[in-house]
C-alpha atoms as a PDB file:
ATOM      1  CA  UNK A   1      15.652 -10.311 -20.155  1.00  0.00           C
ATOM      2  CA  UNK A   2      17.836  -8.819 -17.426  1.00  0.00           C
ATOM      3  CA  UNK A   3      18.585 -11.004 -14.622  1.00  0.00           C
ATOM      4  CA  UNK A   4      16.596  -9.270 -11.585  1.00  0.00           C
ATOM      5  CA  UNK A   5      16.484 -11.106  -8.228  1.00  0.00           C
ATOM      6  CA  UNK A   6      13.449  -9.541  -6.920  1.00  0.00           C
ATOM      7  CA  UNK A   7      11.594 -11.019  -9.737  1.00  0.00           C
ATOM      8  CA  UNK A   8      12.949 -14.374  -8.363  1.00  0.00           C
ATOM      9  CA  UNK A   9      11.948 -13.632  -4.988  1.00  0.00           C
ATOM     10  CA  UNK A  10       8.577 -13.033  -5.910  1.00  0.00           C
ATOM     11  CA  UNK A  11       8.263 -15.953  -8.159  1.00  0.00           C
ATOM     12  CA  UNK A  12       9.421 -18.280  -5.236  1.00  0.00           C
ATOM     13  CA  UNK A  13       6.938 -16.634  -2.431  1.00  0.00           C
ATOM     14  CA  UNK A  14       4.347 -16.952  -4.785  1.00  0.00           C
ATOM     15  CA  UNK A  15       4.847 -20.623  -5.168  1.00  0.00           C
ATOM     16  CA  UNK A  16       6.311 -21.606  -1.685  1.00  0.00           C
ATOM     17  CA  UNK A  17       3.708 -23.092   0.758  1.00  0.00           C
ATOM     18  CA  UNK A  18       5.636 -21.072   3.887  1.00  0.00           C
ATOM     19  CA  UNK A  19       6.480 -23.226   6.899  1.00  0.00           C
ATOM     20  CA  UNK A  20       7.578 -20.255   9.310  1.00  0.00           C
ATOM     21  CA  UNK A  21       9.402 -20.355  11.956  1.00  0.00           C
ATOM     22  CA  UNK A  22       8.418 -17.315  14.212  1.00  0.00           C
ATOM     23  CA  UNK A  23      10.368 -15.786  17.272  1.00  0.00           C
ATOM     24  CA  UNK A  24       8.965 -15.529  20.766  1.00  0.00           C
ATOM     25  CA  UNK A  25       6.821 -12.611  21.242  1.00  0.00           C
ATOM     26  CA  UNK A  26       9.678  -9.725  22.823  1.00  0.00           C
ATOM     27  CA  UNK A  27       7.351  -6.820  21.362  1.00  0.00           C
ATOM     28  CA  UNK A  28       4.727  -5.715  19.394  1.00  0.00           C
ATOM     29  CA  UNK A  29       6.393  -7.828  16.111  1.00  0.00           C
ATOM     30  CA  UNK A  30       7.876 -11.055  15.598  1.00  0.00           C
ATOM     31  CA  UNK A  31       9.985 -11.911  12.323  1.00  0.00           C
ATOM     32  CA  UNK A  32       9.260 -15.119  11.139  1.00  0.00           C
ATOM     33  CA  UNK A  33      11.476 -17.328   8.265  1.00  0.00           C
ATOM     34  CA  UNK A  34      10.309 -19.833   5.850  1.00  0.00           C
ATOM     35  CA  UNK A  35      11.977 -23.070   6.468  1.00  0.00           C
ATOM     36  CA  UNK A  36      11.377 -24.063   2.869  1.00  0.00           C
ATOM     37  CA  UNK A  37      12.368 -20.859   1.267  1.00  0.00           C
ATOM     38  CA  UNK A  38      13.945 -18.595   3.223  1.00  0.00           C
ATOM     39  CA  UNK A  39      11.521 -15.657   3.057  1.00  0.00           C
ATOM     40  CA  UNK A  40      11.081 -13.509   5.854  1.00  0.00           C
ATOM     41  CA  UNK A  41       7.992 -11.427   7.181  1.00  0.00           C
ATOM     42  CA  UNK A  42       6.940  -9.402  10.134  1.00  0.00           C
ATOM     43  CA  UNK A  43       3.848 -11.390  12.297  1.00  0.00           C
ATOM     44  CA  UNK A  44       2.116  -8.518  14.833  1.00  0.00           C
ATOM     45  CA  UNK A  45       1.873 -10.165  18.282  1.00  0.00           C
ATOM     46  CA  UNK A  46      -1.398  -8.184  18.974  1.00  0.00           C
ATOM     47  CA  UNK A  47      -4.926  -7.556  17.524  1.00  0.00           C
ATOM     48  CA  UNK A  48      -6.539  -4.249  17.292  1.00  0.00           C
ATOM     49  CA  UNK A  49      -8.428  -5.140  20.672  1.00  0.00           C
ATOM     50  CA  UNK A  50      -5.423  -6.354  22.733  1.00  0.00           C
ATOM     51  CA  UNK A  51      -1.904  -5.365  23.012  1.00  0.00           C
ATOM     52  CA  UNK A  52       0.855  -7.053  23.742  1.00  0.00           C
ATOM     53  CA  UNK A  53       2.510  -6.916  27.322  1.00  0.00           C
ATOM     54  CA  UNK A  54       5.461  -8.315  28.135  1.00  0.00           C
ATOM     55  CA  UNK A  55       5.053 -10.798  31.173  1.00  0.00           C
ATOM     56  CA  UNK A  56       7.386  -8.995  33.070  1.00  0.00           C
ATOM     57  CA  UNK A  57       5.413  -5.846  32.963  1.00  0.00           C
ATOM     58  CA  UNK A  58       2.428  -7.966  33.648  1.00  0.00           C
ATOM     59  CA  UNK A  59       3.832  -9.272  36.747  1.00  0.00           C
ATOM     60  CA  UNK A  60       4.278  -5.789  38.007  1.00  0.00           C
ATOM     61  CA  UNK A  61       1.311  -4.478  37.294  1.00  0.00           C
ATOM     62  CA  UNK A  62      -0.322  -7.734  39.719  1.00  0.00           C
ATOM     63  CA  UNK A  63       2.384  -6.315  42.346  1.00  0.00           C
END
């Protein structure tokens, strides 16, 4: 069997209970990290009914 990594990688998020660790909302993604594992994925910081807005451009759009 050849030794393929993404085969390892899947192996791993299919067994890992994620923990992520997310970064602040600075547009309409985040990427988060597994603090157990290491895996990485993409968290939207809006639903289909709200977008996200920075809260600068919120504050000028009070002004």
């Amino acid at each position: 069997m050849a030794d393929d990594d993404s085969t390892d990688i899947a192996l791993v998020d299919a067994t890992c209970r994620h923990h992520w660790d997310i970064e602040p909302p600075s547009g309409d993604v985040s990427q988060g990290t597994c603090r157990l594992c290491g895996a990485k994925k993409q968290f939207h910081n809006s639903n289909s009914w709200q977008k996200w807005v920075s809260p600068t451009k919120r504050t000028q759009e009070k002004a």
